[in-house]
N, C-alpha and C. Protein backbone atom coordinates (compact mmCIF):
# COMPACT_ATOMS: atom_id res chain seq x y z
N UNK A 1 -10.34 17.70 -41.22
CA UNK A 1 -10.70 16.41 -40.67
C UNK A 1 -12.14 16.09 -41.02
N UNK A 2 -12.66 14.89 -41.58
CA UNK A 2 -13.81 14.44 -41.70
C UNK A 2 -14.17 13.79 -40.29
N UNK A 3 -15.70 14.28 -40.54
CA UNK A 3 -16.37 13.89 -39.42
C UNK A 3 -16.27 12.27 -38.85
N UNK A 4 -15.85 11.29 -39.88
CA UNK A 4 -15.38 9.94 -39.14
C UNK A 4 -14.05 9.95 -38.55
N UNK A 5 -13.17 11.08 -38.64
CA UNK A 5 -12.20 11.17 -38.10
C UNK A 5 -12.14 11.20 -36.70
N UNK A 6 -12.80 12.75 -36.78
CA UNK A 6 -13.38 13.54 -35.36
C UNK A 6 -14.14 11.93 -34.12
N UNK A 7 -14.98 11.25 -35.05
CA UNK A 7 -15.79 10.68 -33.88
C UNK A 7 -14.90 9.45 -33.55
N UNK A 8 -13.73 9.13 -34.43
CA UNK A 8 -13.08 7.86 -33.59
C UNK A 8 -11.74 8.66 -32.82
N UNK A 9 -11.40 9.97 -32.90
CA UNK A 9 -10.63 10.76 -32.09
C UNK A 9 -11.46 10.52 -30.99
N UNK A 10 -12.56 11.37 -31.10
CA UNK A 10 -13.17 11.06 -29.83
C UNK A 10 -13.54 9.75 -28.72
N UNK A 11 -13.55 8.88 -29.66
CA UNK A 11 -13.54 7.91 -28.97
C UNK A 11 -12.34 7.09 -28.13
N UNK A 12 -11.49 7.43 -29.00
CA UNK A 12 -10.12 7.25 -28.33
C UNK A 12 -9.80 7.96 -27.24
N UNK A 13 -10.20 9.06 -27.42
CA UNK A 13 -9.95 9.91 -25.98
C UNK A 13 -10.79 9.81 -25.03
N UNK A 14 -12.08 8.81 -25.13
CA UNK A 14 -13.25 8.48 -23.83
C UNK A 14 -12.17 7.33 -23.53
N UNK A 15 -11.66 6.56 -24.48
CA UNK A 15 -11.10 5.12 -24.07
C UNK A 15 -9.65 5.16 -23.37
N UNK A 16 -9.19 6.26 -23.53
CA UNK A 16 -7.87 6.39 -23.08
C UNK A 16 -8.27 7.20 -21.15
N UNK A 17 -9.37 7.90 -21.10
CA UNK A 17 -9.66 8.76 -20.03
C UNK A 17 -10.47 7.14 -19.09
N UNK A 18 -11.26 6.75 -19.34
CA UNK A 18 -11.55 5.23 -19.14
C UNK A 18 -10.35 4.85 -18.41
N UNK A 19 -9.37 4.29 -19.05
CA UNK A 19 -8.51 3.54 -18.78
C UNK A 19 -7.34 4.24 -17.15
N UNK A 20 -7.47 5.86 -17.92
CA UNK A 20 -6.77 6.78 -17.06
C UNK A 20 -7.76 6.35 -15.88
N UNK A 21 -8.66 6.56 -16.00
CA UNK A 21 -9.44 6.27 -14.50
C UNK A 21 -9.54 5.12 -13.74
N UNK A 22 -8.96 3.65 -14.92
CA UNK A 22 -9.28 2.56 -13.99
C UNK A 22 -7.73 2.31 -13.44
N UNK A 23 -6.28 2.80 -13.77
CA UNK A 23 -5.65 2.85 -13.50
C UNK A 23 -5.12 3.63 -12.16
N UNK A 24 -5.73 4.86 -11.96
CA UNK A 24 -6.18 5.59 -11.58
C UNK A 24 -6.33 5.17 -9.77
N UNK A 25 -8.00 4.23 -10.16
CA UNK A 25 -8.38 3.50 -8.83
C UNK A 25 -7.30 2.48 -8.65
N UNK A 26 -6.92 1.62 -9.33
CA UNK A 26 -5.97 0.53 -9.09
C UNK A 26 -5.00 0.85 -8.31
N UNK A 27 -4.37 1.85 -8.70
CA UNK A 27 -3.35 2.90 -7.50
C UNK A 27 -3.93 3.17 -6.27
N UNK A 28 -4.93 3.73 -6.19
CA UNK A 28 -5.32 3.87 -5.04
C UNK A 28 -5.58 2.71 -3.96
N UNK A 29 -6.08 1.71 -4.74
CA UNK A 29 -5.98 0.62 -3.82
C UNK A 29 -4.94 0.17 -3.69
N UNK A 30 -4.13 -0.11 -4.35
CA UNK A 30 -2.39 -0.24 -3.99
C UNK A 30 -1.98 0.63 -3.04
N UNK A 31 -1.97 1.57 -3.57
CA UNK A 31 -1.49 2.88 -1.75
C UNK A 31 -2.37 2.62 -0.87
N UNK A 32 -3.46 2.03 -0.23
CA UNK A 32 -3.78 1.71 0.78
C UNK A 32 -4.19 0.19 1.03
N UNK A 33 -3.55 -0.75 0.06
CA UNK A 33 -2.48 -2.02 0.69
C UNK A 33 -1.43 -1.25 1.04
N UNK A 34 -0.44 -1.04 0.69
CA UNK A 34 0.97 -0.52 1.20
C UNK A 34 0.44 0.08 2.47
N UNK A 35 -0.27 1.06 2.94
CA UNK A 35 -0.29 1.91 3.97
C UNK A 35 -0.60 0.82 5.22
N UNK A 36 -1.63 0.19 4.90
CA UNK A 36 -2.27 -1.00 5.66
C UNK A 36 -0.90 -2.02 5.82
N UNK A 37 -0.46 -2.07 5.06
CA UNK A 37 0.58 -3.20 5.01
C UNK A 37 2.23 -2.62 5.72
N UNK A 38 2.08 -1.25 5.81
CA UNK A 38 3.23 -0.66 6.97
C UNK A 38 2.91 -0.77 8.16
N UNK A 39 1.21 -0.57 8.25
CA UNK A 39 0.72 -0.40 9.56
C UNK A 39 1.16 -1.59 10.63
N UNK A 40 0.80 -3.08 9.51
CA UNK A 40 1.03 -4.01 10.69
C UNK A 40 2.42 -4.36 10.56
N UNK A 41 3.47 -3.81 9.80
CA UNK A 41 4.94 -3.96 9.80
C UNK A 41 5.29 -2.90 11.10
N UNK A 42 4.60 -1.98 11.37
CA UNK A 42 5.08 -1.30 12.81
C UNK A 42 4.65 -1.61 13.86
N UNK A 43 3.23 -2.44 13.65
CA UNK A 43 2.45 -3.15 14.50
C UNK A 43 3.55 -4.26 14.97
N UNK A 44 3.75 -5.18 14.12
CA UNK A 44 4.52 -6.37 14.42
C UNK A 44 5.98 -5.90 14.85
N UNK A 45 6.85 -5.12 14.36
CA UNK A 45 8.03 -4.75 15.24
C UNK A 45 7.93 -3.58 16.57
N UNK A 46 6.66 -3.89 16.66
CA UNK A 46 6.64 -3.13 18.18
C UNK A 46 6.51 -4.42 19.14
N UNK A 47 5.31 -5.17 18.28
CA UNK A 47 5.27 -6.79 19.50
C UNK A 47 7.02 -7.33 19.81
N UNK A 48 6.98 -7.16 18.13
CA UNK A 48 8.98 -8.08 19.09
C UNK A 48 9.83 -6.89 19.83
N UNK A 49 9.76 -5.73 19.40
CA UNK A 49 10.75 -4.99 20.58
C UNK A 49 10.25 -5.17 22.06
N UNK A 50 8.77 -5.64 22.27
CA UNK A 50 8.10 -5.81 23.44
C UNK A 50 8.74 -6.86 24.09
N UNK A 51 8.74 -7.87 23.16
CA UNK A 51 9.42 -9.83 23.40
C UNK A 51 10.57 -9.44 23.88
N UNK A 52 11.24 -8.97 23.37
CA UNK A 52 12.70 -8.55 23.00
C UNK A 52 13.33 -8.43 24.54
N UNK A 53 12.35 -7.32 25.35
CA UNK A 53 12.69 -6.59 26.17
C UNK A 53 12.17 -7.20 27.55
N UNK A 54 11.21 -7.95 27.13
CA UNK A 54 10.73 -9.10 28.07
C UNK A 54 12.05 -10.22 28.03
N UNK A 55 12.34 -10.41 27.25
CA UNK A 55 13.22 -11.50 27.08
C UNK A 55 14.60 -11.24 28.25
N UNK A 56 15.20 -9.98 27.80
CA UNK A 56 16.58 -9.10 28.27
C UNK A 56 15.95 -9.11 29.98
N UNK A 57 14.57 -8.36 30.52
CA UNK A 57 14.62 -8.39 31.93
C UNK A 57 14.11 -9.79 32.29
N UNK A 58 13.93 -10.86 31.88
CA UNK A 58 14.24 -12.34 32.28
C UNK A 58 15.70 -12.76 32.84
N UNK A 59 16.53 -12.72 31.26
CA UNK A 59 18.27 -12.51 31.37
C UNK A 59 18.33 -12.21 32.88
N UNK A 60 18.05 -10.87 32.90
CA UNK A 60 18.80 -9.78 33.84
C UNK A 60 18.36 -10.28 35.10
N UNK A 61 17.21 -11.15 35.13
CA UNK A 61 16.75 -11.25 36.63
C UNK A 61 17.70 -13.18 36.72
N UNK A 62 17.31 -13.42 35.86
CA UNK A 62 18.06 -15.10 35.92
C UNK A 62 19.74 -14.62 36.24
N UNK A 63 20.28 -13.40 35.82
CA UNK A 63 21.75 -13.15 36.01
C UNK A 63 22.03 -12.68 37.77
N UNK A 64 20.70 -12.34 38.12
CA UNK A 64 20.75 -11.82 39.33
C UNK A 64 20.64 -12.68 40.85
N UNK A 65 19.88 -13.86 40.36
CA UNK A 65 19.16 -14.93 41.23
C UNK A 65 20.49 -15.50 41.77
């Protein structure tokens, strides 16, 4: 291999490790949207099982009156 070989190998492999790394972070911020983004999906189906159940002992007391 001539030495202009070697230095655009090399460069390819800073540009490919580069890329590995910005891909890398991009994931990571994606997995913590998603994580964040389950959080208030368990957040929010806990408020309506709350409604839910408020709702049913309303029923139950209007069935009782």
């Amino acid at each position: 291999m001539s030495q202009f070989e070697i230095t655009h190998f090399e460069d390819r492999v800073e540009a490919l490790i580069a890329a590995y790394r910005s891909l890398l972070s991009d994931y990571d911020a994606l997995k913590k949207a998603h994580e964040d983004e389950q959080a208030r999906n368990r957040e929010t189906r806990e408020r309506l099982n709350g409604v839910i159940e408020r709702i049913r002992a309303l029923e139950a007391e209007a069935d009782n009156a």
